[in-house]
C-alpha atoms as a PDB file:
ATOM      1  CA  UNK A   1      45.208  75.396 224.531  1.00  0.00           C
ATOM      2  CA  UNK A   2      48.384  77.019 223.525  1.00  0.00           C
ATOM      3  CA  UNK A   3      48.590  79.399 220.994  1.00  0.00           C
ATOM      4  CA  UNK A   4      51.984  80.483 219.524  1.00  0.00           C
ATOM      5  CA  UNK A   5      52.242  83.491 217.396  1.00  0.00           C
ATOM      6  CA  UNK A   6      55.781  83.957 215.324  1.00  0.00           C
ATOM      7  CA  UNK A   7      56.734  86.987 213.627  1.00  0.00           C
ATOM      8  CA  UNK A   8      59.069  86.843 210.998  1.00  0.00           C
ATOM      9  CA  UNK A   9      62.018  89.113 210.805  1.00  0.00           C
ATOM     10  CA  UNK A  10      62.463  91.619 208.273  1.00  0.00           C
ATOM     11  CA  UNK A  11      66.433  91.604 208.933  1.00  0.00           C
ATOM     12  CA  UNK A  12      67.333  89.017 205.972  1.00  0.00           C
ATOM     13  CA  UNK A  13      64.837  90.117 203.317  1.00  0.00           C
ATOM     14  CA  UNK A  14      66.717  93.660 203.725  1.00  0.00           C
ATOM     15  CA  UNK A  15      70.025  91.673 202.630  1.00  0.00           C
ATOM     16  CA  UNK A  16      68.639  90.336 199.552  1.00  0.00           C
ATOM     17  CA  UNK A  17      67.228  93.385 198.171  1.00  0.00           C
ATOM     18  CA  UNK A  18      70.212  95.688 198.931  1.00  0.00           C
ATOM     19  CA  UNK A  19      71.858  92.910 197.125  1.00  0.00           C
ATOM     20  CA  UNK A  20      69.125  92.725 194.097  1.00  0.00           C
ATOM     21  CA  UNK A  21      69.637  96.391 193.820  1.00  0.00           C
ATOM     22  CA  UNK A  22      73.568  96.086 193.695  1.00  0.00           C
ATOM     23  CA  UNK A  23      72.925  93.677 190.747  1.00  0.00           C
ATOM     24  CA  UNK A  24      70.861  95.489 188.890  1.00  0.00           C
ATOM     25  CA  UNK A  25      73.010  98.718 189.406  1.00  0.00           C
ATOM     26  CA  UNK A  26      75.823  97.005 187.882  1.00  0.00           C
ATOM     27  CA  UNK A  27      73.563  95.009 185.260  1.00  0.00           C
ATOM     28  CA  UNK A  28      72.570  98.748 183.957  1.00  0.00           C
ATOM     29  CA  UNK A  29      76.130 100.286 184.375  1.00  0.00           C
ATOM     30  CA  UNK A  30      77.659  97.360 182.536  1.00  0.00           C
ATOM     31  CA  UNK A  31      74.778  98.611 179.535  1.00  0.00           C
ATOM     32  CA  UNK A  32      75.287 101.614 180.023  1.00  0.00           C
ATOM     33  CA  UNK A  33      79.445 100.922 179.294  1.00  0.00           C
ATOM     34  CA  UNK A  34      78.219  98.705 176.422  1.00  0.00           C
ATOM     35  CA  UNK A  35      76.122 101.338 174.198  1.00  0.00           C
ATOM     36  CA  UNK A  36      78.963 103.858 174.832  1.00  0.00           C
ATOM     37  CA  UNK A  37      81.395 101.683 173.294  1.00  0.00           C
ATOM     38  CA  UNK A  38      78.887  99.806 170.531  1.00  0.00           C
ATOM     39  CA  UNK A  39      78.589 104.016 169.372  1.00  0.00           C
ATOM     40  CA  UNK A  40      82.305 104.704 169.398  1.00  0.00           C
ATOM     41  CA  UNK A  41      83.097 101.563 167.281  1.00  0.00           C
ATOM     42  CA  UNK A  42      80.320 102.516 165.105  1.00  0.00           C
ATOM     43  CA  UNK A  43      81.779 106.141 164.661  1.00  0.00           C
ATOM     44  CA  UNK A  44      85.071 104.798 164.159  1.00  0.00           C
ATOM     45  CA  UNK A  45      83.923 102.568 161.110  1.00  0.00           C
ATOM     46  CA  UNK A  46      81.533 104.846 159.928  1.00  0.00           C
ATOM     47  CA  UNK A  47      82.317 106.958 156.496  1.00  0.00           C
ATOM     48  CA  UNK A  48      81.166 110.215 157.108  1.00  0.00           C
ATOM     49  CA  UNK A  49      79.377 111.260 153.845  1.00  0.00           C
ATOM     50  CA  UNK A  50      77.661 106.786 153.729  1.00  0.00           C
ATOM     51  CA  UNK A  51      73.735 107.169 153.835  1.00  0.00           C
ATOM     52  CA  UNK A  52      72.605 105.417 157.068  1.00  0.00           C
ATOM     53  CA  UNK A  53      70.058 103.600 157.989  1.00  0.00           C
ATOM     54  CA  UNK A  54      68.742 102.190 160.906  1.00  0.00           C
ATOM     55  CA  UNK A  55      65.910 100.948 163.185  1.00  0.00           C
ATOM     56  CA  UNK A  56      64.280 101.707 166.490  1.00  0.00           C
ATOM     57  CA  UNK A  57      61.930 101.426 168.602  1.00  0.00           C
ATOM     58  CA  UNK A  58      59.718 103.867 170.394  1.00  0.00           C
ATOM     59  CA  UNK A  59      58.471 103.594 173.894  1.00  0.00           C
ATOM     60  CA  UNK A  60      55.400 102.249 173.234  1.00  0.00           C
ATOM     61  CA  UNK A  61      57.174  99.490 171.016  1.00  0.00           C
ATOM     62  CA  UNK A  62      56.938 100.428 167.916  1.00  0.00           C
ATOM     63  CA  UNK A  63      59.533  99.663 165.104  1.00  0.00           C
ATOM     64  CA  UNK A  64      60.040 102.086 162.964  1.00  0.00           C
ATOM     65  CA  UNK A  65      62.735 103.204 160.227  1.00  0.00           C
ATOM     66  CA  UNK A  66      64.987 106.065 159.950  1.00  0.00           C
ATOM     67  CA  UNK A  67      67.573 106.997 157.197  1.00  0.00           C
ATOM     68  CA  UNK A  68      69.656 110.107 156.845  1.00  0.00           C
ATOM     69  CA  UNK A  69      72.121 111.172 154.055  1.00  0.00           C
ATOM     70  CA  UNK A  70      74.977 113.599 155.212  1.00  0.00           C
ATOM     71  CA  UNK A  71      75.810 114.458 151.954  1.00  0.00           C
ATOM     72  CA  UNK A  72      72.549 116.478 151.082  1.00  0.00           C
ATOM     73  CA  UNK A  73      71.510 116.521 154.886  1.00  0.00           C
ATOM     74  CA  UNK A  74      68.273 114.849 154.336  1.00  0.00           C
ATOM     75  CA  UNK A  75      66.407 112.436 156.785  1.00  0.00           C
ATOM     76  CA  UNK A  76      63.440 110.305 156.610  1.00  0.00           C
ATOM     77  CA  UNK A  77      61.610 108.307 159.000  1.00  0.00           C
ATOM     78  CA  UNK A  78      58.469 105.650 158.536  1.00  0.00           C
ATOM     79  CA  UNK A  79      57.094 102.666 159.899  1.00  0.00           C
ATOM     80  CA  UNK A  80      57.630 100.530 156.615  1.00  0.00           C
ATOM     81  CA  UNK A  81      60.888  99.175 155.147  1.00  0.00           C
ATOM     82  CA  UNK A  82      59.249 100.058 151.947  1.00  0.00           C
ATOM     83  CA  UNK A  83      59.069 103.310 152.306  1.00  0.00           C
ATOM     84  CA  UNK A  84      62.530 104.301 153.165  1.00  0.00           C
ATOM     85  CA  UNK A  85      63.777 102.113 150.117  1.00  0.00           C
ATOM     86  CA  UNK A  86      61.286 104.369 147.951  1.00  0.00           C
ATOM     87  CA  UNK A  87      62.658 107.543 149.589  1.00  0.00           C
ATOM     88  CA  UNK A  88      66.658 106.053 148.749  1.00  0.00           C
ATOM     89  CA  UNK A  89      65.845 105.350 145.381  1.00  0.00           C
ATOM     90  CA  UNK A  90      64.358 109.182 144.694  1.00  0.00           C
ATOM     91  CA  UNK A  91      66.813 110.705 146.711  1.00  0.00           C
ATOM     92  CA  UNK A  92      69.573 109.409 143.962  1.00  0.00           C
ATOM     93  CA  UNK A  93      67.113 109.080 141.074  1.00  0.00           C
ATOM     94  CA  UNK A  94      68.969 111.813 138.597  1.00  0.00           C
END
């Protein structure tokens, strides 16, 4: 009876995660280069005293709203579209 007993080598999946992380580093610096310019285009365009409005999400995954007017420095935030379009319409109801 001859038993053989083989151990694979840990050499080559070394190689393919240094690599994997080298990918992903760039992946994530190439985002990274992305936002920073998507926020300086968006300054750039941006009137200063224009109500904004926009939509994130939180880390548990939650969308939610948030608006902000920089001519009377208010801001409001909620989890329904609704909302914020009631809050516009009393913030410039005379």
């Amino acid at each position: 009876m001859n038993n053989k007993i083989r151990h694979l080598t840990t050499g080559e999946p070394k190689i393919n995660s240094s690599l994997l992380l080298k990918k992903k580093f760039n992946s994530k610096f190439w985002e990274f280069l992305h936002s920073i310019w998507k926020n300086f285009v968006k300054k750039l365009l941006l009137d200063s005293n224009e109500l904004q409005v926009w939509q994130k999400v939180d880390r548990y995954g939650n969308i939610y709203w948030q608006a902000y007017d920089p001519a009377t420095g208010k801001s409001f935030s909620s989890g329904s579209q609704a909302d914020v379009c009631m809050w516009i319409e009393q913030l410039y109801r005379y």
